[in-house]
Protein backbone atom coordinates (compact mmCIF):
# COMPACT_ATOMS: atom_id res chain seq x y z
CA UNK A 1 -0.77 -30.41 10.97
CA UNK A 2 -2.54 -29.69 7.51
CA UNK A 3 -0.32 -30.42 4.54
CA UNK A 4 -2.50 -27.58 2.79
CA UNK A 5 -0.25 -24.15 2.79
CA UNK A 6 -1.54 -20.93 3.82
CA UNK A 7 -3.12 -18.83 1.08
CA UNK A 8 -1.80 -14.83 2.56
CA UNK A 9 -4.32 -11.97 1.51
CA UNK A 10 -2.48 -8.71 1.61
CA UNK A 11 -4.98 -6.03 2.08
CA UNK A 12 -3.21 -2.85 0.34
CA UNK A 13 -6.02 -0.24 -0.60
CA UNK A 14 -5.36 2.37 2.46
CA UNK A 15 -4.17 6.03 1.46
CA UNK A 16 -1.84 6.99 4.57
CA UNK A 17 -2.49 10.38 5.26
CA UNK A 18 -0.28 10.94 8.45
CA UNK A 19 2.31 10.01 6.39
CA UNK A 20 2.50 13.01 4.39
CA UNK A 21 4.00 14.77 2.33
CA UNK A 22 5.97 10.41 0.62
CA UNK A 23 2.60 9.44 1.23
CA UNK A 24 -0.60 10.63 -0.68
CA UNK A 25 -3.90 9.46 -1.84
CA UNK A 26 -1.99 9.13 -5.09
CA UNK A 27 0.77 7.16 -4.24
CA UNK A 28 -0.01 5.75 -0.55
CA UNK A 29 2.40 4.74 2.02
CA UNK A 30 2.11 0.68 1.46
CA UNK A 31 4.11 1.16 -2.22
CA UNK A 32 6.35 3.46 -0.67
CA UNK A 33 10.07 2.40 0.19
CA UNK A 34 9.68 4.40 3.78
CA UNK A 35 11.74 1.90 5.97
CA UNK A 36 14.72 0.12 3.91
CA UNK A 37 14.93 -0.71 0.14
CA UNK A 38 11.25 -2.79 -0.04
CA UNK A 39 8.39 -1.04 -0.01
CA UNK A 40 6.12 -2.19 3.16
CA UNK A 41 4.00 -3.84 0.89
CA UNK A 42 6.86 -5.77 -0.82
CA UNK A 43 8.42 -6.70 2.22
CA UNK A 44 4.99 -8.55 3.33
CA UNK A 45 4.96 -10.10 -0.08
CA UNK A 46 8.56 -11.69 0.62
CA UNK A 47 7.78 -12.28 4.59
CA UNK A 48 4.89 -14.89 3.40
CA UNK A 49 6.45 -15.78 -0.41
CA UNK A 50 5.54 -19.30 -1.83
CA UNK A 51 7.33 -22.07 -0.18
CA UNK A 52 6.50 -24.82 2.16
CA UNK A 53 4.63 -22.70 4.35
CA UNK A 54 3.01 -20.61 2.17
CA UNK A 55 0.85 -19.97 -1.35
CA UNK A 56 0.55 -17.36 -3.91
CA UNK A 57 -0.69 -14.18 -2.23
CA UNK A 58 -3.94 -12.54 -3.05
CA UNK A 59 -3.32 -8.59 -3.17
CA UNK A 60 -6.62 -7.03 -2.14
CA UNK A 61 -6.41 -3.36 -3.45
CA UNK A 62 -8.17 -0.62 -5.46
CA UNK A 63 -8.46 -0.01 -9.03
CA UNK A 64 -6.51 3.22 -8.76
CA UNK A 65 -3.69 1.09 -7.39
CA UNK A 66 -3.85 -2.05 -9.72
CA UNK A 67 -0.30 -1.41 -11.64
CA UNK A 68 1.69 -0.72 -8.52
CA UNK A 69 0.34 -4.08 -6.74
CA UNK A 70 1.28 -5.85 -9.78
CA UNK A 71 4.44 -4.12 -10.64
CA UNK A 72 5.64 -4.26 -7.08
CA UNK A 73 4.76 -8.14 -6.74
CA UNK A 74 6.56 -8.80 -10.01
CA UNK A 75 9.44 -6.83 -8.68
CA UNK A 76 10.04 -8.88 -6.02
CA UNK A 77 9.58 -11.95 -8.04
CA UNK A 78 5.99 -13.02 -6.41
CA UNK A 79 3.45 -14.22 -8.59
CA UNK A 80 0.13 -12.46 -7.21
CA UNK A 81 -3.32 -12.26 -7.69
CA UNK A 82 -4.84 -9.03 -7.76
CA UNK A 83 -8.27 -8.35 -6.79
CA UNK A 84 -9.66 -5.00 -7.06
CA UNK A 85 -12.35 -3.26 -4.63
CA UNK A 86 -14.70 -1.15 -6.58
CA UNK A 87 -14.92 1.49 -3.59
CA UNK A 88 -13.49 1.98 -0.23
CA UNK A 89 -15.68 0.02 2.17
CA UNK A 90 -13.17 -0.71 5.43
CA UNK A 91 -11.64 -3.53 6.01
CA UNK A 92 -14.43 -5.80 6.77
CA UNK A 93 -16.01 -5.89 3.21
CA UNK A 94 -12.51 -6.08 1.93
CA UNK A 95 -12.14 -9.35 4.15
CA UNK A 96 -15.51 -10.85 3.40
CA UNK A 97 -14.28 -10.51 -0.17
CA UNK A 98 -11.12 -11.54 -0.14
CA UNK A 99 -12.87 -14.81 2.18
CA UNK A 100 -15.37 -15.41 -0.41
CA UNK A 101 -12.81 -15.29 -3.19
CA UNK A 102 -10.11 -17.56 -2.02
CA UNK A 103 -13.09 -19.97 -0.98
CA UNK A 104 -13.68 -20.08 -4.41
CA UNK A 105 -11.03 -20.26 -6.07
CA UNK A 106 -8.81 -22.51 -3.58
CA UNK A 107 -11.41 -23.69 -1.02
CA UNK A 108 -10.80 -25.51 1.83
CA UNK A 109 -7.39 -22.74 2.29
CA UNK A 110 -6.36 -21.26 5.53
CA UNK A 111 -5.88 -17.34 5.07
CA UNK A 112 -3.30 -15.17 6.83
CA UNK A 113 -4.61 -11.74 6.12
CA UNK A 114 -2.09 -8.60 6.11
CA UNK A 115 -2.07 -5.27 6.29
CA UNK A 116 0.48 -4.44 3.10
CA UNK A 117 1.56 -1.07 5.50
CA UNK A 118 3.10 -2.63 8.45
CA UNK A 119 6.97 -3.48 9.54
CA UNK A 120 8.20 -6.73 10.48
CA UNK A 121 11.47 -6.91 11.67
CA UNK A 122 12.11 -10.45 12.31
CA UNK A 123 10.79 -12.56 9.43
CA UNK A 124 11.37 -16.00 11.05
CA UNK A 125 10.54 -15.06 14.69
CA UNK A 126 6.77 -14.19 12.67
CA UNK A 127 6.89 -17.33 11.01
CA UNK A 128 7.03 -19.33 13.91
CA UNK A 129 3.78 -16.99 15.60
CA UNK A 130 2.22 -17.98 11.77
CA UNK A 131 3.40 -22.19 12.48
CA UNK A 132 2.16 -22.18 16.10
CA UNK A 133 -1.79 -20.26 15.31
CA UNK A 134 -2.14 -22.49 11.63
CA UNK A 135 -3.62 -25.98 13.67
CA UNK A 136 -5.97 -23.42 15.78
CA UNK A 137 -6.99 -21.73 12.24
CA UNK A 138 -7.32 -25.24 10.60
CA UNK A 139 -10.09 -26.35 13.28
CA UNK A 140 -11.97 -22.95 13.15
CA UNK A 141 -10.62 -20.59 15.23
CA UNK A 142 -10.04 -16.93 14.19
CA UNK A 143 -6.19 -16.47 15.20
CA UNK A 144 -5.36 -12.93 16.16
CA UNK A 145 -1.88 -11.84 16.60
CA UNK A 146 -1.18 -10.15 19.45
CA UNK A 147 2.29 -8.61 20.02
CA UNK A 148 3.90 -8.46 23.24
CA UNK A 149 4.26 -4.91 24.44
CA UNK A 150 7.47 -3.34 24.61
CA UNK A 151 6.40 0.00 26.06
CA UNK A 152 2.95 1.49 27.51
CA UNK A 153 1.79 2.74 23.97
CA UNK A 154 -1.43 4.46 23.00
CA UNK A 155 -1.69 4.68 19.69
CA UNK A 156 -2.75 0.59 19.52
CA UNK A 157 -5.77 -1.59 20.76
CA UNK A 158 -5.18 -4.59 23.09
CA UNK A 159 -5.91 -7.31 23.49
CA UNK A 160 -6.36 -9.64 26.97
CA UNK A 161 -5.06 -13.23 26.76
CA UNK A 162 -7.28 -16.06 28.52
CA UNK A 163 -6.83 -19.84 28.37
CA UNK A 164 -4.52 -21.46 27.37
CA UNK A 165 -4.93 -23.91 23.84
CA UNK A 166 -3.21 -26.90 24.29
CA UNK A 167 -1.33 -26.11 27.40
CA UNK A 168 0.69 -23.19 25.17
CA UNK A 169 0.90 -19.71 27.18
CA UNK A 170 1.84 -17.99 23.59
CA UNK A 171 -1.67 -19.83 21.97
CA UNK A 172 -4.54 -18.47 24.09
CA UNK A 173 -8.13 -18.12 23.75
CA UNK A 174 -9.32 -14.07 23.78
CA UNK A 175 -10.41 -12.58 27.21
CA UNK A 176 -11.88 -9.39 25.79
CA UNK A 177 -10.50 -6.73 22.99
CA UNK A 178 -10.03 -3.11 24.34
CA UNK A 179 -9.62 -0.03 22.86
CA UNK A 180 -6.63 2.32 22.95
CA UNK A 181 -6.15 3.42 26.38
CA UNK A 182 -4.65 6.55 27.48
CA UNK A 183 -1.15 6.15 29.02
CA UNK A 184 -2.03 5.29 32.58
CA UNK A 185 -4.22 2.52 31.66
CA UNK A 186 -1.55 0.97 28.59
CA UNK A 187 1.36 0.81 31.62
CA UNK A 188 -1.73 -1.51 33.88
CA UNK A 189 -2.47 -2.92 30.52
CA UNK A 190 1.46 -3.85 30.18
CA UNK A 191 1.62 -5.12 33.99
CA UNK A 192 -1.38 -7.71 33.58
CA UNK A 193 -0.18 -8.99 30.08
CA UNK A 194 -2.21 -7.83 27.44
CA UNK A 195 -1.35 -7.75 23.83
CA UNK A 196 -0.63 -5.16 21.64
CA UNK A 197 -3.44 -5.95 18.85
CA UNK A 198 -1.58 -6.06 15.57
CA UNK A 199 -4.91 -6.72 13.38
CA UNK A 200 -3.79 -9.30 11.38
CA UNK A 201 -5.43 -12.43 11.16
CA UNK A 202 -5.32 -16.01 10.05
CA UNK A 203 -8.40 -17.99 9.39
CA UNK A 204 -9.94 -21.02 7.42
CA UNK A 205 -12.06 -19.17 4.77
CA UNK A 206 -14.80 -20.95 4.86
CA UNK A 207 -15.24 -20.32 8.42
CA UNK A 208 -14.76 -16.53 8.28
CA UNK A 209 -17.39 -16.59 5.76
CA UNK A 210 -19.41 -18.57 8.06
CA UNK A 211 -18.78 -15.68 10.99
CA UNK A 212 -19.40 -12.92 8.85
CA UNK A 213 -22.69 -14.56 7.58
CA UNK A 214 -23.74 -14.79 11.51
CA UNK A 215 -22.57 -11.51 12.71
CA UNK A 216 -22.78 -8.94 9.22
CA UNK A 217 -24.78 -10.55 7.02
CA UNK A 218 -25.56 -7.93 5.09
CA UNK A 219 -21.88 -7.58 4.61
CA UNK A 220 -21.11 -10.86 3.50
CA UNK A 221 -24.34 -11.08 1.19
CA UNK A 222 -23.19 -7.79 -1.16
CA UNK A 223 -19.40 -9.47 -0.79
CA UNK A 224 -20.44 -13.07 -1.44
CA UNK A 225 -22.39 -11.34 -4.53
CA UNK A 226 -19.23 -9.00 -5.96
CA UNK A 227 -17.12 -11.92 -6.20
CA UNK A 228 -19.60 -14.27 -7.77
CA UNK A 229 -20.19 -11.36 -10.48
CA UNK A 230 -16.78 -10.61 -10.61
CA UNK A 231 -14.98 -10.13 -14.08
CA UNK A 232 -11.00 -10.95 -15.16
CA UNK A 233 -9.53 -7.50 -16.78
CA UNK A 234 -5.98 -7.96 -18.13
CA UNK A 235 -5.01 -10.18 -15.43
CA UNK A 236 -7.21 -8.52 -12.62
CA UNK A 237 -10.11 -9.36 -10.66
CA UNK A 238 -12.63 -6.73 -10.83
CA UNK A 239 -15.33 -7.31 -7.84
CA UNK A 240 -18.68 -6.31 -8.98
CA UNK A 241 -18.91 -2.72 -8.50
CA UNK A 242 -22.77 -2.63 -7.86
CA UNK A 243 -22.87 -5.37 -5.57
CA UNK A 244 -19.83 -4.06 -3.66
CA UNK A 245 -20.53 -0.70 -2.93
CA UNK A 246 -24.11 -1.83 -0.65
CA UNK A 247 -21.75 -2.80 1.91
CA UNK A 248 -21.89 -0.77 4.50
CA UNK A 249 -18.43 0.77 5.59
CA UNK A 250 -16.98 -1.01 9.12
CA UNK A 251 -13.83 -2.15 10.38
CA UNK A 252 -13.47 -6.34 10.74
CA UNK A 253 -13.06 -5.95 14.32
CA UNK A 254 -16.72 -4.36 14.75
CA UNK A 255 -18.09 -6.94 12.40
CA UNK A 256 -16.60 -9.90 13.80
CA UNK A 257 -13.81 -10.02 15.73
CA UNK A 258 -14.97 -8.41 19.17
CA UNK A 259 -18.19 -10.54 18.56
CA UNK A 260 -17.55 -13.98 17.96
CA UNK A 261 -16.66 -16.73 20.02
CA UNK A 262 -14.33 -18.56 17.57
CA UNK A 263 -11.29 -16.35 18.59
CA UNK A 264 -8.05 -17.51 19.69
CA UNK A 265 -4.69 -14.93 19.66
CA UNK A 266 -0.79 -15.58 19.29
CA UNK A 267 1.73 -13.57 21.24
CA UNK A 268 4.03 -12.73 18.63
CA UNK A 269 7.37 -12.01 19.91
CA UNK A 270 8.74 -10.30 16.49
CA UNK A 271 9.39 -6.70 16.44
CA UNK A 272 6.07 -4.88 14.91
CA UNK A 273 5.11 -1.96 14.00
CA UNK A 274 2.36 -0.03 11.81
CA UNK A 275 3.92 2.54 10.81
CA UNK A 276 0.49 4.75 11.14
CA UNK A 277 3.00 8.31 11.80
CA UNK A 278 6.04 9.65 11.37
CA UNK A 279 7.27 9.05 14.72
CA UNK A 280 6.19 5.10 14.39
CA UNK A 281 9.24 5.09 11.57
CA UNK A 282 11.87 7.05 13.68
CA UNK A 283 10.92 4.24 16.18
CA UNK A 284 11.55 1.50 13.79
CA UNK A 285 14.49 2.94 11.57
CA UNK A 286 18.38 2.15 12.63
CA UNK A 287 19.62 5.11 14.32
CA UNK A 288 23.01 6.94 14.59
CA UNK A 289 24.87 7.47 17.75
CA UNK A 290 22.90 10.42 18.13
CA UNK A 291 19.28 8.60 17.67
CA UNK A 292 18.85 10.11 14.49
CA UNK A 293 17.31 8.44 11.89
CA UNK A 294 18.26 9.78 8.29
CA UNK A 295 17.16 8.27 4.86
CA UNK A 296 17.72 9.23 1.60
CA UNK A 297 19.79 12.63 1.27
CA UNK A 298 19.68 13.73 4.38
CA UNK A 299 22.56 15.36 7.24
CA UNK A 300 22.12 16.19 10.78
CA UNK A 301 24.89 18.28 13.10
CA UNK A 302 24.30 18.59 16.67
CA UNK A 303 21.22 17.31 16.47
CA UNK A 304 19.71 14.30 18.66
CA UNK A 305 16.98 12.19 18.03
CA UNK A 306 15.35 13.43 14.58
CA UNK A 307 14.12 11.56 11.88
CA UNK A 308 14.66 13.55 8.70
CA UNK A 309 13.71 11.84 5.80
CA UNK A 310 14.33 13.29 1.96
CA UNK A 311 13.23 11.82 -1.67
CA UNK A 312 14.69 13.96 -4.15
CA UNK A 313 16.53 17.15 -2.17
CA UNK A 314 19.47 17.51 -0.31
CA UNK A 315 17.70 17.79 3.94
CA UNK A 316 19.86 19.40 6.29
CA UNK A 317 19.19 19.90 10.16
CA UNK A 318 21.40 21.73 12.61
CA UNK A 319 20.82 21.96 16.15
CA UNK A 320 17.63 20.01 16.68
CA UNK A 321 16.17 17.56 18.77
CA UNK A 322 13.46 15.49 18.94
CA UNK A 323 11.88 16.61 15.40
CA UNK A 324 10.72 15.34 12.10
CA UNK A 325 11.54 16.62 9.28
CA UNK A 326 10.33 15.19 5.85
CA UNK A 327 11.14 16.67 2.45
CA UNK A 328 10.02 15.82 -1.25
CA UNK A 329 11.04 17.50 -4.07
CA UNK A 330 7.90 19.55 -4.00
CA UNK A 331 6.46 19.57 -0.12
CA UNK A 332 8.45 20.07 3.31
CA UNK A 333 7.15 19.10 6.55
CA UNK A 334 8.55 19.98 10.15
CA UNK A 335 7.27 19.02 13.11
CA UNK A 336 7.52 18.09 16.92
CA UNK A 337 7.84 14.04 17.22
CA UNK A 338 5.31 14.45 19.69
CA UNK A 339 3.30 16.13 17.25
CA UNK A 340 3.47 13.34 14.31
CA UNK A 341 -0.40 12.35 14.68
CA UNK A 342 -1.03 16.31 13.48
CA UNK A 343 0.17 15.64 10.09
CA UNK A 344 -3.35 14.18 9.41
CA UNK A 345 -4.94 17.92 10.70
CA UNK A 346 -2.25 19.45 8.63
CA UNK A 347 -3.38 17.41 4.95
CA UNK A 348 -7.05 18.11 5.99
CA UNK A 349 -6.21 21.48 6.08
CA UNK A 350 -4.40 21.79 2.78
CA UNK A 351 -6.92 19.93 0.80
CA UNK A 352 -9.62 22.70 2.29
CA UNK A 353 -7.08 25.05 0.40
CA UNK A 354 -7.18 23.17 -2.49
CA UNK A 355 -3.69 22.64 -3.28
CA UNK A 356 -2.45 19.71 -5.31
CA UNK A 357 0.33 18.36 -3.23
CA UNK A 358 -2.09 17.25 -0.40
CA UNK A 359 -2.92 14.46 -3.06
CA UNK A 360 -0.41 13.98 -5.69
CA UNK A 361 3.46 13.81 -6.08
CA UNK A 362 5.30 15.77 -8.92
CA UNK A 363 6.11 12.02 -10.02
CA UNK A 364 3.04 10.36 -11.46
CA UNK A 365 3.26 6.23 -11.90
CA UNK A 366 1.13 4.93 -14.99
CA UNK A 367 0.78 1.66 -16.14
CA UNK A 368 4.10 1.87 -18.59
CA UNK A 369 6.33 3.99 -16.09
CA UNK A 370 5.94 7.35 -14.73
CA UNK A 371 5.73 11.21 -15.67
CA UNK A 372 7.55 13.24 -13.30
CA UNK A 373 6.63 17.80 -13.91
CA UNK A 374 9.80 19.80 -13.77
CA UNK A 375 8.46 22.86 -15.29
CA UNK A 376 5.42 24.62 -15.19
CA UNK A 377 3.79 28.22 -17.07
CA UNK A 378 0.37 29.89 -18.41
CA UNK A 379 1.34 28.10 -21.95
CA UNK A 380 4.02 25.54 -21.54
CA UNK A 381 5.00 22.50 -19.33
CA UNK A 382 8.06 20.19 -19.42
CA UNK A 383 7.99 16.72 -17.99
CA UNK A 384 10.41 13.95 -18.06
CA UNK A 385 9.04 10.78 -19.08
CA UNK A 386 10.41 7.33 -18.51
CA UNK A 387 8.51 4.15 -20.27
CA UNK A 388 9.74 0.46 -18.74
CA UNK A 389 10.84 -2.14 -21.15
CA UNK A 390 7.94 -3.17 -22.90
CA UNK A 391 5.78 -0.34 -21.89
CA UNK A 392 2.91 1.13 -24.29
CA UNK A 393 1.14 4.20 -24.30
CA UNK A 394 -1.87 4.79 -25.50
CA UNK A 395 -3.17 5.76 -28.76
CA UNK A 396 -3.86 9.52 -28.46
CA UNK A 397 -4.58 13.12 -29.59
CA UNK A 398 -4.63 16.74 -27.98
CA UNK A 399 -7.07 19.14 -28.63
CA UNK A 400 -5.37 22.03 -26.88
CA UNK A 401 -1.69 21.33 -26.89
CA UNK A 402 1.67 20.53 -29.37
CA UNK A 403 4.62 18.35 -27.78
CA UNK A 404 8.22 18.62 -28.55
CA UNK A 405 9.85 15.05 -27.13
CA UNK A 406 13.90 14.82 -26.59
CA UNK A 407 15.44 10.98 -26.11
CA UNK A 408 17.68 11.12 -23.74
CA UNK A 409 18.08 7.40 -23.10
CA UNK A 410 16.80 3.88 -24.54
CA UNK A 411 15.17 3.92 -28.06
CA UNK A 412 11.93 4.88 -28.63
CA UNK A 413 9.59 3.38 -31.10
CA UNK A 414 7.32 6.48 -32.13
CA UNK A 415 3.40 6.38 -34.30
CA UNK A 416 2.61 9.42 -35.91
CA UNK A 417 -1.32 9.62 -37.48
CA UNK A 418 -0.28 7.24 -40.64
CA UNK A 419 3.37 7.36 -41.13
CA UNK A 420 5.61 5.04 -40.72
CA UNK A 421 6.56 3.85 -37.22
CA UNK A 422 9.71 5.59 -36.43
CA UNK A 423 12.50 4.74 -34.44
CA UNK A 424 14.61 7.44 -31.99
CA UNK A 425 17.57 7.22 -30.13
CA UNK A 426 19.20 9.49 -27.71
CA UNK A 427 19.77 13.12 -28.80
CA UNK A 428 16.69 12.84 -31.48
CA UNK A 429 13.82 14.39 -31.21
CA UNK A 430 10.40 14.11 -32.32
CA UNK A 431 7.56 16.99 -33.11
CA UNK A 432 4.19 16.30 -32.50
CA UNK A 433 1.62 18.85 -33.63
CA UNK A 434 -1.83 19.78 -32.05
CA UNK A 435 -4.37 17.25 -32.98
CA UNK A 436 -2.28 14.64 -34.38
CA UNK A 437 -2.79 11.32 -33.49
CA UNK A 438 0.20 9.44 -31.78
CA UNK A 439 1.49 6.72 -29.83
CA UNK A 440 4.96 6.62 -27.94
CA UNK A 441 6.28 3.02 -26.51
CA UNK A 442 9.39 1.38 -25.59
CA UNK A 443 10.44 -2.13 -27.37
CA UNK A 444 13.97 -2.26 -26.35
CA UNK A 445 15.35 -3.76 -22.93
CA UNK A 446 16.51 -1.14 -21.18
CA UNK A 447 14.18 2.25 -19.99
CA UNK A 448 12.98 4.74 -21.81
CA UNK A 449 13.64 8.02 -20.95
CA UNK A 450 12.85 11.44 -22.56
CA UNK A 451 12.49 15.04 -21.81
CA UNK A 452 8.59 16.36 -22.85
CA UNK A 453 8.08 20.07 -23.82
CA UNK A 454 3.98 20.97 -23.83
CA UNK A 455 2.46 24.05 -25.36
CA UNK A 456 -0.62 25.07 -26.09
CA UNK A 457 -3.74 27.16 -24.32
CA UNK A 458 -4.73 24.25 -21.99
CA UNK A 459 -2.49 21.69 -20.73
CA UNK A 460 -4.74 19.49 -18.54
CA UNK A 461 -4.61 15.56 -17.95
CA UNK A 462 -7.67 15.71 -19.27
CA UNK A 463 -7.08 16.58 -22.43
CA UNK A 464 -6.47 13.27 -23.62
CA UNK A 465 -8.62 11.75 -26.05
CA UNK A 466 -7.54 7.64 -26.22
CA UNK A 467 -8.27 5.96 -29.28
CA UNK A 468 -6.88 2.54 -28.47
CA UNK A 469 -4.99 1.23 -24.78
CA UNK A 470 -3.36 -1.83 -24.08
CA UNK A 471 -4.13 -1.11 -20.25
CA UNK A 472 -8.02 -0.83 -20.93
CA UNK A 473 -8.48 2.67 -19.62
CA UNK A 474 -11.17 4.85 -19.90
């Protein structure tokens, strides 16, 4: 066995659309808390934390969601290294990247690559699958993990074992890859023994360079070329946008995986799921005697087996079965369980309408906390505004708008064009005219929290004009 640990990649750039109305392209499902306390994303990042198995993670995500990955990491007391895709190219640029990168900077390393958006239950039982595929990875095979089917699903590829490695009937060699069958052929696929294909990986990165170079070359030249060009930005890796966005946009599995010959698959026995619909987290959530699953504010009577999940409102369902109900503070979605893979159709629809909430959430993370609306008019808007511990925002004037600010908790530390910086504490507030040059930030230990009254003839995001930011945006 290689004393080297495994180096995890956590792929975490996907958007989550079926997911809607918790997840949006703004704040995607991965970050999201949508089966117990974690986030998906932060429960991967403890399922493979550093230890005798396992390195520092790389977090593979986009530039729009840099401060969650690293937030989220820190959170959870992982020390990770972001690197951040230019554009959305599927997940085989994203690999070839991640490949070339951890060649680079740890070569020689095994990878286990994972999708930040899927559910583990049973963290050891995985880490066992991980312990039995590492000495196939180590030699150069491409490790699949394939999940042993608990029911004739439809909504997953499979995969069909072959030959044994090693005399081990849970370490095969890969038959053939097939798509997702309807539900006559998953029950014969369940009967002859094939896999549930979890698409998640582990590899020697040097090798799945090596693959990639054979099979997508042109996709593993451009990748190859983003990471040599790539440049550190307050503690990210920024891939090369030029070089990156000439690859061409394909899954791994077309790329590689259902081409090569280096392929060998685990049959994970842990409980899996990923999450891809609403009716994927009923499946997965604990239940009551009446297989409902409720999170957050939520109460069912004489109802059976509904999920009805709330973030912010007070969800009530009598007399329903077999339904999903989803609230937010500012969409609600009902539908059939049967129906869950029509919430996709249904954000489609509403971005053809234009409406906001197909994208973004009343609550809007920045680098330094979040802005959450709670009013809106033709001339005014009041948001609450809560700044972490050490959080700075930016140097800034509005053309087209005055703000009144109220503390309501912490202290702030407040710049106003040349004045002295002044210090307010809860029940102070603060005037700041049209045009004035300001900066707001929080230097005690404990949030920052304070009611925001706008005014003025436009009050768009966009009227922001940042003279100076810690966080290097535009």
């Amino acid at each position: 066995m290689p004393v080297a640990k495994i180096v995890p990649v956590i792929l975490a750039g996907g958007s989550g659309t079926r997911l809607w109305p918790a997840s949006r392209d703004a704040f995607p499902k991965q970050f999201q808390p949508l089966v117990g306390e974690l986030s998906t994303d932060q429960q991967t990042l403890k399922r493979v934390a550093a230890g005798d198995l396992f390195d520092d993670p790389v977090v593979v995500t986009s530039d729009a969601f840099r401060f969650f990955a690293r937030r989220q990491a820190s959170d959870v007391g992982v020390n990770a290294t972001v690197v951040l895709e230019p554009a959305r190219r599927d997940s085989a640029a994203a690999m070839a990247a991640a490949a070339a990168f951890v060649e680079k900077t740890r070569p020689g390393s095994v990878v286990m690559a994972l999708a930040a958006d899927h559910v583990v239950l049973d963290d050891e039982i995985f880490r066992d699958a991980v312990r039995l595929g590492l000495e196939a990875a180590s030699v150069g095979k491409i490790v699949v993990f394939g999940l042993v089917p608990t029911e004739p699903k439809t909504a997953y590829g499979y995969i069909n074992p072959g030959k044994p490695l090693d005399g081990n009937e849970d370490l095969c060699l890969v038959e053939a890859f097939v798509e997702k069958p309807n539900a006559s052929t998953a029950l014969d696929y369940m009967r002859k023994g094939f896999l549930w294909n979890s698409g998640n990986f582990l590899f020697r990165a040097d090798r799945m360079v090596d693959e990639l170079a054979l099979y997508a070359p042109d996709i593993m030249e451009v990748a190859a070329r983003a990471v040599d060009r790539a440049s550190e930005d307050i503690g990210f890796w920024r891939l090369d946008e030029a070089s990156f966005s000439e690859a061409r946009k394909t899954s791994i599995d077309y790329a590689v995986i259902e081409k090569t010959r280096e392929i060998a698959v685990v049959k994970g026995r842990f409980r899996w799921s990923d999450v891809g619909a609403w009716d994927a987290i009923w499946q997965v959530s604990d239940k009551d005697e009446s297989g409902n699953a409720l999170h957050g504010d939520a109460v069912a009577i004489a109802s059976k087996d509904c999920l009805i999940h709330s973030s912010g409102i007070l969800t009530t369902v009598v007399g329903a079965e077999d339904l999903l109900v989803v609230a937010t503070p500012d969409a609600v979605m009902v539908a059939p369980r049967d129906r869950a893979q029509d919430v996709k159709t249904l954000v489609d629809t509403l971005k053809a309408k234009g409406r906001p909430e197909a994208t973004i959430h009343r609550r809007d993370y920045r680098p330094w906390g979040y802005l959450e609306s709670v009013d809106a008019g033709a001339r005014f808007a009041v948001k609450r505004i809560v700044v972490d511990p050490g959080g700075v925002l930016s140097l800034q004037r509005h053309l087209h708008r005055s703000e009144h600010w109220v503390v309501v908790n912490g202290t702030a530390s407040i710049q106003i064009d040349t004045q002295p910086e002044r210090i307010v504490t809860i029940n102070e507030s603060v005037y700041v005219p049209l045009g004035t040059v300001h900066r707001l930030s929080n230097k005690g230990r404990i949030p920052l929290e304070l009611i925001e009254v706008q005014t003025g003839s436009y009050l768009g995001d966009d009227d922001i004009e940042r003279l100076d930011d810690v966080y290097s945006r535009p």
